[in-house]
Structures are given as C-alpha cells and as structure tokens.
N, C-alpha and C. Protein backbone atom coordinates (compact mmCIF):
# COMPACT_ATOMS: atom_id res chain seq x y z
N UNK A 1 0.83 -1.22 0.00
CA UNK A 1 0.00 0.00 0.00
C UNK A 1 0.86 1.26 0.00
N UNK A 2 1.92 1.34 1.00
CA UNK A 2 2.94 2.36 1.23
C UNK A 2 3.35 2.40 -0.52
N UNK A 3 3.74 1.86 -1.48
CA UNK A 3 4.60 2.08 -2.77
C UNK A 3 3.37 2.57 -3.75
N UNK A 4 2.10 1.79 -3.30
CA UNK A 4 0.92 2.64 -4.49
C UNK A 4 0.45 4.21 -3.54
N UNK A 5 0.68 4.43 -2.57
CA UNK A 5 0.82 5.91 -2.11
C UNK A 5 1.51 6.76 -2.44
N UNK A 6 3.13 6.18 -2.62
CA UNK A 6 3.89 6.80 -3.51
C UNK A 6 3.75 7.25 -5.30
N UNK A 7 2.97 6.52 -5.16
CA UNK A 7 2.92 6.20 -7.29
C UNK A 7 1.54 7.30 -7.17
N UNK A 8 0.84 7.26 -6.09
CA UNK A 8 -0.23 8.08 -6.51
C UNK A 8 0.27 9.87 -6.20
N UNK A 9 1.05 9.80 -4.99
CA UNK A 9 1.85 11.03 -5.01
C UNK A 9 2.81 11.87 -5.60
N UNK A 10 3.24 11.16 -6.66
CA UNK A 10 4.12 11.20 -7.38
C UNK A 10 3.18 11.53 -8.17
N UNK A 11 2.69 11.21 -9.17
CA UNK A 11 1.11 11.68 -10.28
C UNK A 11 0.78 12.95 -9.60
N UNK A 12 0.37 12.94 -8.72
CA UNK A 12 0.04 14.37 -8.10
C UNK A 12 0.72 15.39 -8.23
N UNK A 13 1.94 15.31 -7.81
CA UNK A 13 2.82 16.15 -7.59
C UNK A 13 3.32 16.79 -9.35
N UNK A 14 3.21 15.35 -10.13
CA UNK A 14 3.66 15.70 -11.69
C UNK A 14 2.87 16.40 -12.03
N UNK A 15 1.30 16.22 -11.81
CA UNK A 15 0.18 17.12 -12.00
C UNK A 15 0.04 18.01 -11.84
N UNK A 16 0.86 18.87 -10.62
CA UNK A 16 0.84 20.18 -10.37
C UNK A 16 1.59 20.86 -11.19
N UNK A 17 2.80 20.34 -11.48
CA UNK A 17 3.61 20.93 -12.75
C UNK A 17 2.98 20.95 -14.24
N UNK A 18 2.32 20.06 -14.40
CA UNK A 18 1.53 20.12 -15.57
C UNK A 18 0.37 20.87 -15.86
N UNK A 19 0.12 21.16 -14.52
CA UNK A 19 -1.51 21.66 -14.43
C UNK A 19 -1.09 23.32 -14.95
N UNK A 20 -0.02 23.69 -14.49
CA UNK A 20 0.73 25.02 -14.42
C UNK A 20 1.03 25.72 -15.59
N UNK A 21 1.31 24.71 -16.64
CA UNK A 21 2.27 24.80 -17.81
C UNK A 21 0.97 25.63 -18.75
N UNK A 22 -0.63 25.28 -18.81
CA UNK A 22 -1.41 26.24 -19.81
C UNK A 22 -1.20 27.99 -18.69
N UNK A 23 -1.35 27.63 -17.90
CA UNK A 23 -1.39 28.94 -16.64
C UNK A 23 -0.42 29.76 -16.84
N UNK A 24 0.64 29.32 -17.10
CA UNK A 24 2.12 30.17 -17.36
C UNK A 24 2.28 30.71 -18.54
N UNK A 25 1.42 29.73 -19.79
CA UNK A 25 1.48 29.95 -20.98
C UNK A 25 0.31 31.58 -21.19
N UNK A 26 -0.79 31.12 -20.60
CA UNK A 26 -1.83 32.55 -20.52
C UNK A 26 -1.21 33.51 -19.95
N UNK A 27 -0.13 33.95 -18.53
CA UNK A 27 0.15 35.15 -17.92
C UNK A 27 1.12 35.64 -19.39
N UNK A 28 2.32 34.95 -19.52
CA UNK A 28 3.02 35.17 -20.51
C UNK A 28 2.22 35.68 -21.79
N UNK A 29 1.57 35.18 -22.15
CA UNK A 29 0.63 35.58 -23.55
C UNK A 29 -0.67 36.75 -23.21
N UNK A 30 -0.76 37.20 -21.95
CA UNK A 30 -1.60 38.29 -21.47
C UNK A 30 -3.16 37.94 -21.58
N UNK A 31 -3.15 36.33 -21.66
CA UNK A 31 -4.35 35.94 -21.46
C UNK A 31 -5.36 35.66 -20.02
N UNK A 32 -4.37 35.76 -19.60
CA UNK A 32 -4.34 35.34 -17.64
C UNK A 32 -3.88 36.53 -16.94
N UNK A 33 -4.40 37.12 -16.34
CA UNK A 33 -3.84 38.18 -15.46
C UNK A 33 -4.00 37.93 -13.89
N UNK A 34 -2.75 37.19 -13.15
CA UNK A 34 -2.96 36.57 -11.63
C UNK A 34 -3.20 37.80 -10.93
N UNK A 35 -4.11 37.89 -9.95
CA UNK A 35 -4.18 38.60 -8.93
C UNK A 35 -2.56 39.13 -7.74
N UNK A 36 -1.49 39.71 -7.87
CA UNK A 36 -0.66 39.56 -7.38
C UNK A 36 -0.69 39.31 -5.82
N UNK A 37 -1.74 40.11 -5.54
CA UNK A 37 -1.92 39.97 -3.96
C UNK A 37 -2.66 37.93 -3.84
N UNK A 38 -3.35 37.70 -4.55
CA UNK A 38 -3.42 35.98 -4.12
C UNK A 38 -2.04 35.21 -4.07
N UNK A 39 -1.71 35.67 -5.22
CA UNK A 39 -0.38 34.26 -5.70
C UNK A 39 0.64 34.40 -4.40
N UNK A 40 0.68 35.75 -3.99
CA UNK A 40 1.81 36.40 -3.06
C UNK A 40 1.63 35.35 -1.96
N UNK A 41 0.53 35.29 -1.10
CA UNK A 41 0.45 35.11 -0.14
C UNK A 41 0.20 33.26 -0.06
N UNK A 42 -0.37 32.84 -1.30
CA UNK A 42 -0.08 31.16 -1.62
C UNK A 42 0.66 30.76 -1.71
N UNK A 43 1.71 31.52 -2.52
CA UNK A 43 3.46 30.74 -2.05
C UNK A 43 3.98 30.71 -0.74
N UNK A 44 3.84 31.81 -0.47
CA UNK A 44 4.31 31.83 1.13
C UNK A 44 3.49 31.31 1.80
N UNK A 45 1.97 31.32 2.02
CA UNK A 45 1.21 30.34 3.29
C UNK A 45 1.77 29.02 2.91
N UNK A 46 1.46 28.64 1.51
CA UNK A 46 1.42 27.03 1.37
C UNK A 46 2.84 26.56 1.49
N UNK A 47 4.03 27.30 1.92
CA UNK A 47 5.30 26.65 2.11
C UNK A 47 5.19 26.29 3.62
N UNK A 48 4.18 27.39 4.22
CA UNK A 48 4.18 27.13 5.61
C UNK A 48 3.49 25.38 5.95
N UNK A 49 2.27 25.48 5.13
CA UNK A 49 1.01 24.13 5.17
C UNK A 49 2.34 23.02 4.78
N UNK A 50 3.37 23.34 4.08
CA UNK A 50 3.86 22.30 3.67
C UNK A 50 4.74 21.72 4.86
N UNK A 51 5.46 22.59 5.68
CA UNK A 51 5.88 22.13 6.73
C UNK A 51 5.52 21.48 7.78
N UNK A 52 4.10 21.71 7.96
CA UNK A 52 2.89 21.52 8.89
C UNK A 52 2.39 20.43 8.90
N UNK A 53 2.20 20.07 7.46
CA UNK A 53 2.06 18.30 7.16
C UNK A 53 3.27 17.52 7.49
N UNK A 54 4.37 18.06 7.04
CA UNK A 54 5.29 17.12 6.44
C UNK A 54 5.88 16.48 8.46
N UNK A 55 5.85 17.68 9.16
CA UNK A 55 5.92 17.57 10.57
C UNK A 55 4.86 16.73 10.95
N UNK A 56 3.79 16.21 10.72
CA UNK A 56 2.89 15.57 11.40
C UNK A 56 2.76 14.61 10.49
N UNK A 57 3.81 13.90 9.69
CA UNK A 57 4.13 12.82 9.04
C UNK A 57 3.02 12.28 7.93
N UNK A 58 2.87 13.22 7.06
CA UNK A 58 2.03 13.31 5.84
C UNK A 58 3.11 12.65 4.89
N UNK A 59 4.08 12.38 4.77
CA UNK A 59 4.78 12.09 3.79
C UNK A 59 4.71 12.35 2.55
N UNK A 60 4.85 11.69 1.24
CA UNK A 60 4.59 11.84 -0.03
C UNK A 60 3.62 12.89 -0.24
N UNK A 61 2.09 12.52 0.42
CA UNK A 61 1.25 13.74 0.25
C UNK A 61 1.12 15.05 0.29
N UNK A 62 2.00 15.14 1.28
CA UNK A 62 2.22 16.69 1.75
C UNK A 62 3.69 17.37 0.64
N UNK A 63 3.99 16.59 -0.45
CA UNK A 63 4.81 17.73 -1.50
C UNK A 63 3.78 17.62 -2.62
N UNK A 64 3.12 17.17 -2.31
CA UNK A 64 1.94 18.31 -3.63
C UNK A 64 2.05 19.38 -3.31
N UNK A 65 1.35 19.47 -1.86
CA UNK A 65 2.21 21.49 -1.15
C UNK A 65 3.05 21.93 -1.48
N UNK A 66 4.18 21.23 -1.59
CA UNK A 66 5.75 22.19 -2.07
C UNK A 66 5.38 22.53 -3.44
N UNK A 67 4.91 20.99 -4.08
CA UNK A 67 5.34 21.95 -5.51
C UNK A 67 4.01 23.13 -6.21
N UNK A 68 2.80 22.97 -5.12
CA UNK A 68 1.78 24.22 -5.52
C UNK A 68 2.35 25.33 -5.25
N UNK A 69 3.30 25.09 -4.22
CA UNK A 69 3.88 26.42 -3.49
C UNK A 69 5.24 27.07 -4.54
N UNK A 70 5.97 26.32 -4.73
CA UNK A 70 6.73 26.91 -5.87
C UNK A 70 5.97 27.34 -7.08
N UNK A 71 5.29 26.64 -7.30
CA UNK A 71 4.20 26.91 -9.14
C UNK A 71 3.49 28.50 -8.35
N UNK A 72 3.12 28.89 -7.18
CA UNK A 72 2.50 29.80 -6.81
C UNK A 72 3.79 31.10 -7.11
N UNK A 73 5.01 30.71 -6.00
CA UNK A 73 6.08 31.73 -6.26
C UNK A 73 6.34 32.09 -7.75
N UNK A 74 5.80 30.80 -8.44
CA UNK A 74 6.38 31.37 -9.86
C UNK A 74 5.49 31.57 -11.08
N UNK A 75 4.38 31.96 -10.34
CA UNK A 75 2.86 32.86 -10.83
C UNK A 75 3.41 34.42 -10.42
N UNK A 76 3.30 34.61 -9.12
CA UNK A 76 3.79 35.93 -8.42
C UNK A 76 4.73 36.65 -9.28
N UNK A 77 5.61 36.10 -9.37
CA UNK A 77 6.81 36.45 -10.30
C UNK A 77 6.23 37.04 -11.66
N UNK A 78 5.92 35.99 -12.27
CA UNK A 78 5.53 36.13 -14.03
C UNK A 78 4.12 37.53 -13.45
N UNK A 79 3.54 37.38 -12.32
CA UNK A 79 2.45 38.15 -12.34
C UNK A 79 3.11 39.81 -12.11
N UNK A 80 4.19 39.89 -10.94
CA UNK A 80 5.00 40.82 -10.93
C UNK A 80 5.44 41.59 -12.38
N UNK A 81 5.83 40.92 -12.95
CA UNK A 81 6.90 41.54 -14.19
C UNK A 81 6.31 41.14 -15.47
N UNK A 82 5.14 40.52 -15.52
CA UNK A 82 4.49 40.60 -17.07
C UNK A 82 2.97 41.17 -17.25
N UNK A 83 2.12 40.34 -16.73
CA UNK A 83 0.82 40.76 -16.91
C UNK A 83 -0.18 40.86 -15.29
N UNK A 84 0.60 40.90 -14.27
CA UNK A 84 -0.58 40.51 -13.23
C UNK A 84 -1.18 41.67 -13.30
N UNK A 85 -2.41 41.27 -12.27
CA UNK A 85 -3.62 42.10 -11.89
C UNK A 85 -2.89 42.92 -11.00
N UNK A 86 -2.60 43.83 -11.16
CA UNK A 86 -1.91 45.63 -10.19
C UNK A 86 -3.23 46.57 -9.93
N UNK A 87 -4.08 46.24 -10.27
CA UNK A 87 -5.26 47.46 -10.43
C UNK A 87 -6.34 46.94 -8.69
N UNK A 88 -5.34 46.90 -8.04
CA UNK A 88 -5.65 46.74 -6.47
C UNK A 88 -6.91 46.91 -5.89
N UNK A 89 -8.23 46.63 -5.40
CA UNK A 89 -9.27 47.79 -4.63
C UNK A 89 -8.84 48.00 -3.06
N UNK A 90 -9.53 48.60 -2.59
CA UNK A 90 -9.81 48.74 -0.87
C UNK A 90 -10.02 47.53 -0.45
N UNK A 91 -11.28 46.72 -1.01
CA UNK A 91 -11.42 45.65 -0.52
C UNK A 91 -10.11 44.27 -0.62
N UNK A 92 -9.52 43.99 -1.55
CA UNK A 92 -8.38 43.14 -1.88
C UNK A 92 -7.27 43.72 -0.86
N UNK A 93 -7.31 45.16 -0.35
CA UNK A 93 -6.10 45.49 0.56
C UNK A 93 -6.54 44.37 2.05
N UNK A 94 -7.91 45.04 1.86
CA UNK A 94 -8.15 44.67 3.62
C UNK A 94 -8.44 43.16 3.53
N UNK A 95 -8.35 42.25 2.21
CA UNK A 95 -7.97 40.77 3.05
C UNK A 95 -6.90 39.80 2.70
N UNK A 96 -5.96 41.21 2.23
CA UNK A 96 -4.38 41.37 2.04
C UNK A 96 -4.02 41.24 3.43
N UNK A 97 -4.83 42.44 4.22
CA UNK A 97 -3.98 43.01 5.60
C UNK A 97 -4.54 41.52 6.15
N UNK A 98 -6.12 41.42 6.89
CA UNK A 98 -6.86 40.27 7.17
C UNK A 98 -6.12 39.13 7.42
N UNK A 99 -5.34 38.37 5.72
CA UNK A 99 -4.51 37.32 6.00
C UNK A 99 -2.98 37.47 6.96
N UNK A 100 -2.60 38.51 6.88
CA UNK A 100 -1.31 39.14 7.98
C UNK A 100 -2.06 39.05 9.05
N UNK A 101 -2.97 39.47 9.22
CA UNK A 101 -2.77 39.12 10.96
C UNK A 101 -3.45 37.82 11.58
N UNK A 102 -3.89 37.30 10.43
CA UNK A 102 -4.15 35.25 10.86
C UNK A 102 -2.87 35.00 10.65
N UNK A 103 -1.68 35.80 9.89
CA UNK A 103 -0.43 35.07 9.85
C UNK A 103 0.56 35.43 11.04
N UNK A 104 -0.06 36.38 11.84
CA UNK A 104 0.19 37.03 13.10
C UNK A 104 -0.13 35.91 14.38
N UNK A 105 -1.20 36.02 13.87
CA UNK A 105 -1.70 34.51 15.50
C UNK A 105 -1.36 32.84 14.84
N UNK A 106 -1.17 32.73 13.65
CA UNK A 106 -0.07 31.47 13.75
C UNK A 106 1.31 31.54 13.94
N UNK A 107 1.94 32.84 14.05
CA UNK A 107 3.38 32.81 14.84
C UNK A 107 2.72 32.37 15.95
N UNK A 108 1.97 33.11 16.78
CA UNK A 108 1.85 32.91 18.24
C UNK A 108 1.24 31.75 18.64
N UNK A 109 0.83 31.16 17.86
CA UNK A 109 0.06 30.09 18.47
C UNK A 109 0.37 28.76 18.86
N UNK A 110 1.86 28.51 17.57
CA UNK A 110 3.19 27.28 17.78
C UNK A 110 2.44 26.12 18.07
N UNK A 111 0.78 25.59 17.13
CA UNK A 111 0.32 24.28 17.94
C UNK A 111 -0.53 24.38 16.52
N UNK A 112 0.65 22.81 16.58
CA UNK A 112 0.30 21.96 14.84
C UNK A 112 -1.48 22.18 14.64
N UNK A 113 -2.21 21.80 15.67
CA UNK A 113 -4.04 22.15 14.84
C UNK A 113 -4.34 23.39 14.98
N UNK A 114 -3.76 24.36 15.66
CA UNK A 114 -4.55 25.48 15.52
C UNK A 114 -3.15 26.28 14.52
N UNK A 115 -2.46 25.85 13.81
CA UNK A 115 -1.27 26.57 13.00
C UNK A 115 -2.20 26.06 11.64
N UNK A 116 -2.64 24.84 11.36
CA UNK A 116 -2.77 24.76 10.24
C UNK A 116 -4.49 25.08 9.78
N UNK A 117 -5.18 25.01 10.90
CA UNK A 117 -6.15 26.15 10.43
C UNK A 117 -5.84 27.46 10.34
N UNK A 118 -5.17 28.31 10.88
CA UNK A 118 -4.73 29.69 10.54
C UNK A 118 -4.37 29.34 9.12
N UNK A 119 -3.41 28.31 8.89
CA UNK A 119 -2.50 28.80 7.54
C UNK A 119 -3.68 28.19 6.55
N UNK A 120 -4.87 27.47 6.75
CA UNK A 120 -5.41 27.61 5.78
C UNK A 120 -6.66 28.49 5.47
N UNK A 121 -6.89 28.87 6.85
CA UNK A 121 -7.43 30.54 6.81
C UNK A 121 -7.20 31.16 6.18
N UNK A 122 -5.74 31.71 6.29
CA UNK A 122 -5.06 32.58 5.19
C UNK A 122 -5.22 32.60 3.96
N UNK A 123 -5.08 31.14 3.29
CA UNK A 123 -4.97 30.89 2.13
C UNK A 123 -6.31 31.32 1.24
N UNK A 124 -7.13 30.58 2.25
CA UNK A 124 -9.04 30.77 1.95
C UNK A 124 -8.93 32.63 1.92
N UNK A 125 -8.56 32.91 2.72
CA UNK A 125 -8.51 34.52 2.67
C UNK A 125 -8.01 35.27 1.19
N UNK A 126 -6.35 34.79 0.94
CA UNK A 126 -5.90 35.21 -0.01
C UNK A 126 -7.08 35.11 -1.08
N UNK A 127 -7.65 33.89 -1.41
CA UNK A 127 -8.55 34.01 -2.27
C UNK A 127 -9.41 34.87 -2.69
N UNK A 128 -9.76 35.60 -2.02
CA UNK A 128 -11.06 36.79 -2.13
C UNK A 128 -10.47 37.28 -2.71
N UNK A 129 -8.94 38.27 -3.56
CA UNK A 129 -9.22 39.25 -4.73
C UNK A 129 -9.22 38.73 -6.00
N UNK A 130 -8.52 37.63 -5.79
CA UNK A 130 -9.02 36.67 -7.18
C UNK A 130 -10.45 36.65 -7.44
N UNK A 131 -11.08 36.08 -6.44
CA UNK A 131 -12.21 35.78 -6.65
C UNK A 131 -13.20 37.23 -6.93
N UNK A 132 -13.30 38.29 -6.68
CA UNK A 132 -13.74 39.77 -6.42
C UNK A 132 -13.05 39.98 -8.54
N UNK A 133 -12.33 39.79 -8.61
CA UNK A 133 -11.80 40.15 -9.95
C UNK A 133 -12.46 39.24 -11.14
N UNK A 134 -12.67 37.98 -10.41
CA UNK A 134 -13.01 36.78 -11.71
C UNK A 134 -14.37 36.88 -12.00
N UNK A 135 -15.10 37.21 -10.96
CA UNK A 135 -16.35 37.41 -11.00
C UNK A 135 -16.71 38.55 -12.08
N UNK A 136 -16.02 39.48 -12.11
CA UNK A 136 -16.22 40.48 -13.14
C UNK A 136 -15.92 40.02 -14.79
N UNK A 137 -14.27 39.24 -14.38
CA UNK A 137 -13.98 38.96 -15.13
C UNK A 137 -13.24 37.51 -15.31
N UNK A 138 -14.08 36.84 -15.68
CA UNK A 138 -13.91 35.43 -15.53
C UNK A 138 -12.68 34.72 -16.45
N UNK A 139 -12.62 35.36 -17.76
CA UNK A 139 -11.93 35.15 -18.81
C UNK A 139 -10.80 35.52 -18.32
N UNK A 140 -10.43 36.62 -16.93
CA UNK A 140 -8.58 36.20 -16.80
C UNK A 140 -8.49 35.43 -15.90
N UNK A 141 -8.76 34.09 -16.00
CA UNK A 141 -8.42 33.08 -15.37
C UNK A 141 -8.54 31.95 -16.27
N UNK A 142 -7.23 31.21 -16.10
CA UNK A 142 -7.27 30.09 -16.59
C UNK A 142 -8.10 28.69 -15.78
N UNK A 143 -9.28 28.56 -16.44
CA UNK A 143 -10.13 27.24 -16.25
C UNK A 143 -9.65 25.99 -16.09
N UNK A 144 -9.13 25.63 -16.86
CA UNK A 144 -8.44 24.17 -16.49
C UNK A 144 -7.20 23.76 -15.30
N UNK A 145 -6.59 25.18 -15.18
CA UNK A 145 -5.82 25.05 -13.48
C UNK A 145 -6.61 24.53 -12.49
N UNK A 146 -7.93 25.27 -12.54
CA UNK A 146 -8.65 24.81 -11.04
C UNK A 146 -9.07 23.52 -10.96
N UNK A 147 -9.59 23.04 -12.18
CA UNK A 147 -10.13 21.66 -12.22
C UNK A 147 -8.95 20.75 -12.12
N UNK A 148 -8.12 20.70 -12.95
CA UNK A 148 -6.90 20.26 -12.28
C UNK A 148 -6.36 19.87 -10.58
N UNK A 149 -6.69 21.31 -10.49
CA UNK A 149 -5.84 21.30 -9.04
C UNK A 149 -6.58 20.72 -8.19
N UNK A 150 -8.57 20.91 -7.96
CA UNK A 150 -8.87 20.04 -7.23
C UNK A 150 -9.12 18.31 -7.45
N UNK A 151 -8.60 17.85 -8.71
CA UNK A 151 -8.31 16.45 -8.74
C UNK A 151 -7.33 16.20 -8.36
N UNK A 152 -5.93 16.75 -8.36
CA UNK A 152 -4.61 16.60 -7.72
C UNK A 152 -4.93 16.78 -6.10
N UNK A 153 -5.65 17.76 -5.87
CA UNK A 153 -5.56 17.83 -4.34
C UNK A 153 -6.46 16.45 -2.94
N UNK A 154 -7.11 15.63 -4.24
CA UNK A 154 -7.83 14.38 -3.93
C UNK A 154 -6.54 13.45 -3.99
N UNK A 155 -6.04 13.21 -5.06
CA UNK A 155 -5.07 12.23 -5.39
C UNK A 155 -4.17 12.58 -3.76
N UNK A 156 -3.29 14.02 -3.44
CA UNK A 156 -2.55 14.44 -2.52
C UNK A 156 -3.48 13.89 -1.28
N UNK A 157 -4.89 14.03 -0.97
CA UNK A 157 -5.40 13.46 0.13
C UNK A 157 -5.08 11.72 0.29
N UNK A 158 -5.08 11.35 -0.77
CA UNK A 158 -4.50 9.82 -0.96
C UNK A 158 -3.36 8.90 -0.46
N UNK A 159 -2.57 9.83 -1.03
CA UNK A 159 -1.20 9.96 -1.07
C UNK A 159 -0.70 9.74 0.50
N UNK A 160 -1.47 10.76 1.23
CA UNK A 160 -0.99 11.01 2.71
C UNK A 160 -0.50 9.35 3.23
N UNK A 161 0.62 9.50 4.12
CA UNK A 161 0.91 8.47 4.60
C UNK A 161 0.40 8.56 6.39
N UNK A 162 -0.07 9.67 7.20
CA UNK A 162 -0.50 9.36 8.05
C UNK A 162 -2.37 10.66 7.85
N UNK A 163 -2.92 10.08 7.94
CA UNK A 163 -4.08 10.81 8.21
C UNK A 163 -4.89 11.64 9.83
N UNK A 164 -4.37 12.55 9.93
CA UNK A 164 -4.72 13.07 11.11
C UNK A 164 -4.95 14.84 10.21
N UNK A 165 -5.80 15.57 11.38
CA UNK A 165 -6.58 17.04 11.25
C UNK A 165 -5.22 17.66 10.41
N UNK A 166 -4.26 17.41 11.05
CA UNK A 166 -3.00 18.53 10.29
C UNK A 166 -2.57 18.35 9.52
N UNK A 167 -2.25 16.89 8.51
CA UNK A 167 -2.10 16.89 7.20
C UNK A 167 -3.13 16.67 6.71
N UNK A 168 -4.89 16.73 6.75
CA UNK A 168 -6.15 16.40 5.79
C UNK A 168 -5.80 17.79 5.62
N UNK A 169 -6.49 19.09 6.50
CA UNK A 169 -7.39 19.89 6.49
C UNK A 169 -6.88 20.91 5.26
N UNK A 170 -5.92 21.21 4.93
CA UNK A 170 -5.32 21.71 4.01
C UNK A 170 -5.47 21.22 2.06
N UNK A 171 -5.40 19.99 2.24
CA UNK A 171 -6.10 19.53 1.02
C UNK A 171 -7.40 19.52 0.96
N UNK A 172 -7.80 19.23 2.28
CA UNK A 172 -9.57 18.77 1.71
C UNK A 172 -10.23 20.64 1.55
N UNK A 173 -9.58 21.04 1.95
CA UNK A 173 -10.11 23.01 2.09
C UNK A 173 -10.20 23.56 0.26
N UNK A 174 -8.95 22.73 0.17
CA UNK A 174 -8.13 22.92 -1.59
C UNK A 174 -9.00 22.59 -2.53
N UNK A 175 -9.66 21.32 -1.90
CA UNK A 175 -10.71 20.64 -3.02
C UNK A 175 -11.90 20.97 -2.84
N UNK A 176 -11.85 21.77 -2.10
CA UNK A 176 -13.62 22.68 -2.11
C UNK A 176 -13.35 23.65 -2.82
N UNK A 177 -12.35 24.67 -2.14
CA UNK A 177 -11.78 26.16 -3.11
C UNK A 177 -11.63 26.10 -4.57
N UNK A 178 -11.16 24.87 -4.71
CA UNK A 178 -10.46 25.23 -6.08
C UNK A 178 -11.41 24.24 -7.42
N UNK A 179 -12.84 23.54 -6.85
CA UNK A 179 -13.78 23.21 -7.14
C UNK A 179 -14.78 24.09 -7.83
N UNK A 180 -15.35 25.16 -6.02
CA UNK A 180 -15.95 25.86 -6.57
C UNK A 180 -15.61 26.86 -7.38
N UNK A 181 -14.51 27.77 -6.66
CA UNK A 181 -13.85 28.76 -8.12
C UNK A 181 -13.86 28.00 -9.48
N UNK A 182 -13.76 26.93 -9.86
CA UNK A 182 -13.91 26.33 -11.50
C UNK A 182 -14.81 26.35 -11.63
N UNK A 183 -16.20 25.79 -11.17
CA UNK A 183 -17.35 25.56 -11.23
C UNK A 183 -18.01 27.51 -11.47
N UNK A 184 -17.73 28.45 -10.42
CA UNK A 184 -17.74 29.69 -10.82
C UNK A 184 -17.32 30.11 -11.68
N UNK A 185 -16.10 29.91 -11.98
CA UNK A 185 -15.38 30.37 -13.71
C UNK A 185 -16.20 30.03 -14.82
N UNK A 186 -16.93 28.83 -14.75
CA UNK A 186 -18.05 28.50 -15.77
C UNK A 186 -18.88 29.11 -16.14
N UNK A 187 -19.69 29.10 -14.79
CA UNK A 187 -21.22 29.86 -14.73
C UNK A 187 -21.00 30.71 -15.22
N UNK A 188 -20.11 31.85 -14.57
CA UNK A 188 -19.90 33.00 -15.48
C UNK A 188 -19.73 33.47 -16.76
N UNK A 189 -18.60 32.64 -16.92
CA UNK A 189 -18.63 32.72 -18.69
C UNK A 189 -19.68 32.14 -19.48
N UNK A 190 -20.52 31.15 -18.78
CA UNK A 190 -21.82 31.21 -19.24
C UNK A 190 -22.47 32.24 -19.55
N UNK A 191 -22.71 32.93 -18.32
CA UNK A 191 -24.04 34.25 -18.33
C UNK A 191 -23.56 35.14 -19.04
N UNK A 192 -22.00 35.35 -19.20
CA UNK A 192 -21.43 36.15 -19.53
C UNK A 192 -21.35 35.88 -21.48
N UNK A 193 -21.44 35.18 -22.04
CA UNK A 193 -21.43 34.56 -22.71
C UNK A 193 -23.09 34.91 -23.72
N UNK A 194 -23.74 34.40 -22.72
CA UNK A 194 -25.26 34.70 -22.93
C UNK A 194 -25.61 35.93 -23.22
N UNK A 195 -25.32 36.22 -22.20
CA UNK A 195 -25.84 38.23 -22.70
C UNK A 195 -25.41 38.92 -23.79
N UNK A 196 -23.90 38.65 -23.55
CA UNK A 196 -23.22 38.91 -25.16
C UNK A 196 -23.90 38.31 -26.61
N UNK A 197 -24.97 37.29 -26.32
CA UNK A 197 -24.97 36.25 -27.54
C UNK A 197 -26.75 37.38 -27.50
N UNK A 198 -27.23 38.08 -26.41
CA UNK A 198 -28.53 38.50 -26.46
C UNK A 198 -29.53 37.41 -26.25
N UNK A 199 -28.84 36.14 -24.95
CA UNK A 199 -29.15 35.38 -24.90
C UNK A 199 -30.48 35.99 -23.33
C-alpha cells in the first residue's frame, strides 16, 4: 500500500507541474492576469502548510504542497513583471492586511491544529481578490488550473501516509476552493457569454 501511495503522489505532484504549464502559458501571452496579492500570499502560506504536514508525518502527500507552493512563487513572479492584476481595490487590501494578521496569530500560536487552520485561513482569505476580480472577469483566469488542481488535491489526500486534522485539512479546504472557483469560472462565462450572444 505504502509504494501505491507513492505512485499516486508522485502523479500528483507531476500534475501540479503540468496543471501550471497552460497557466504560465496565458500570464506570458496576457491571457491570464494573476491577482498579485493571491499568488503572493499562496506561495508563502502554502510553504508554511507544507511544513505543517510534512511535521505531522504526511509524507509523499504533503509535496503536492511544495510543488503548488513553488508553481504559486512562480505565478507571483511572471504576475509581478508581465501581466498581473496591479489594479488593487480597498477591498483586496483589507484581506491582504486580514490574511497578515491570521499570519500574526499562527506565529503565536506554535500548535500543529490550531497553525494549520490559521494557515489555511489565510490561504481561503488570499482568495477573495481573485475571486472579487473573476467574478467580473472570468476570462482572466485560466479554467483548467482549477479543475486540475482540485483532482490533484484528492489524489494528494490519498497519497498522505498518516491521516490526522494537520495533514487532511489543508487539502480537503483545496478541493472545495479550487472546485468551486472552476465551477464559478463556468457559470460565469456562461451568463457572460449569454448576454453577449442577447441570450
């Protein structure tokens, strides 16, 4: 069982790199415009989630985290210096600031279940200017990342070699988030779609 955990973590983990490769291709081509304030704070929370598992003996499962977390640093980046979303609101500041200070009481808190709900607080947090932006505009987001990512983040629940609150809660959070945002990216470009058609 331990070697088909591996084989399924391993797929996962390849998946995240693959899942990445249309995503990188849209920021680069100005088809995708990342939210800079999300990607920012996903590389950095999810390096934290990655430690958090890997400490409470998630094994294999828990580097799907690493490598979402690098593919995130290297969204930020391409989003920094090519096409990201810079056009900031009030609201995207305050759950910019919001996630800093849940990243404030998981310094202080130093206790594996209440660290890795903060850090996936955060993450759920970061989400809102993406989500505040896609809703308007659904088309700068690449669709097939999310669906992707929440089948990889099932496979990564798999994968886990010990199952306890501190290595699930982080994937299973992933495969709701990154579900419904696809499932939203749809609808939208549905309606959105429709009206345009004078539907």
């Amino acid at each position: 069982m331990s070697d088909f955990k591996e084989l399924v973590g391993i797929i996962a983990v390849a998946l995240t790199f693959i899942g990445y490769i249309p995503y990188l291709r849209d920021v680069v081509h100005g088809r995708t415009k990342p939210h800079i304030y999300s990607w920012f704070l996903w590389g950095f929370v999810t390096f934290i989630a990655f430690g958090l598992q890997v400490s409470a003996g998630g094994g294999i499962g828990a580097f799907v985290t690493l490598a979402a977390s690098l593919m995130c640093i290297t969204v930020f980046i391409l989003g920094v210096t090519r096409n990201g979303k810079k056009d900031i609101t009030r609201l995207d500041t305050v759950f910019f600031l919001l996630a800093f200070v849940a990243l404030g009481l998981w310094l202080i808190a130093k206790q594996p279940v209440i660290s890795i709900i903060l850090t996936t607080a955060i993450d759920l947090l970061a989400f809102a200017p993406t989500i505040r932006k896609s809703w308007n505009k659904p088309g700068s987001e690449t669709l097939s990342l999310y669906f992707l990512s929440t089948f990889r983040f099932m496979l990564a629940v798999f994968a886990l070699q010990s199952y306890t609150f501190v290595t699930m809660l982080y994937p299973i959070a992933w495969i709701f988030g990154n579900g419904l945002f696809a499932a939203m990216l749809f609808i939208r470009r549905k309606q959105l779609s429709s009206k345009l058609n004078g539907g």
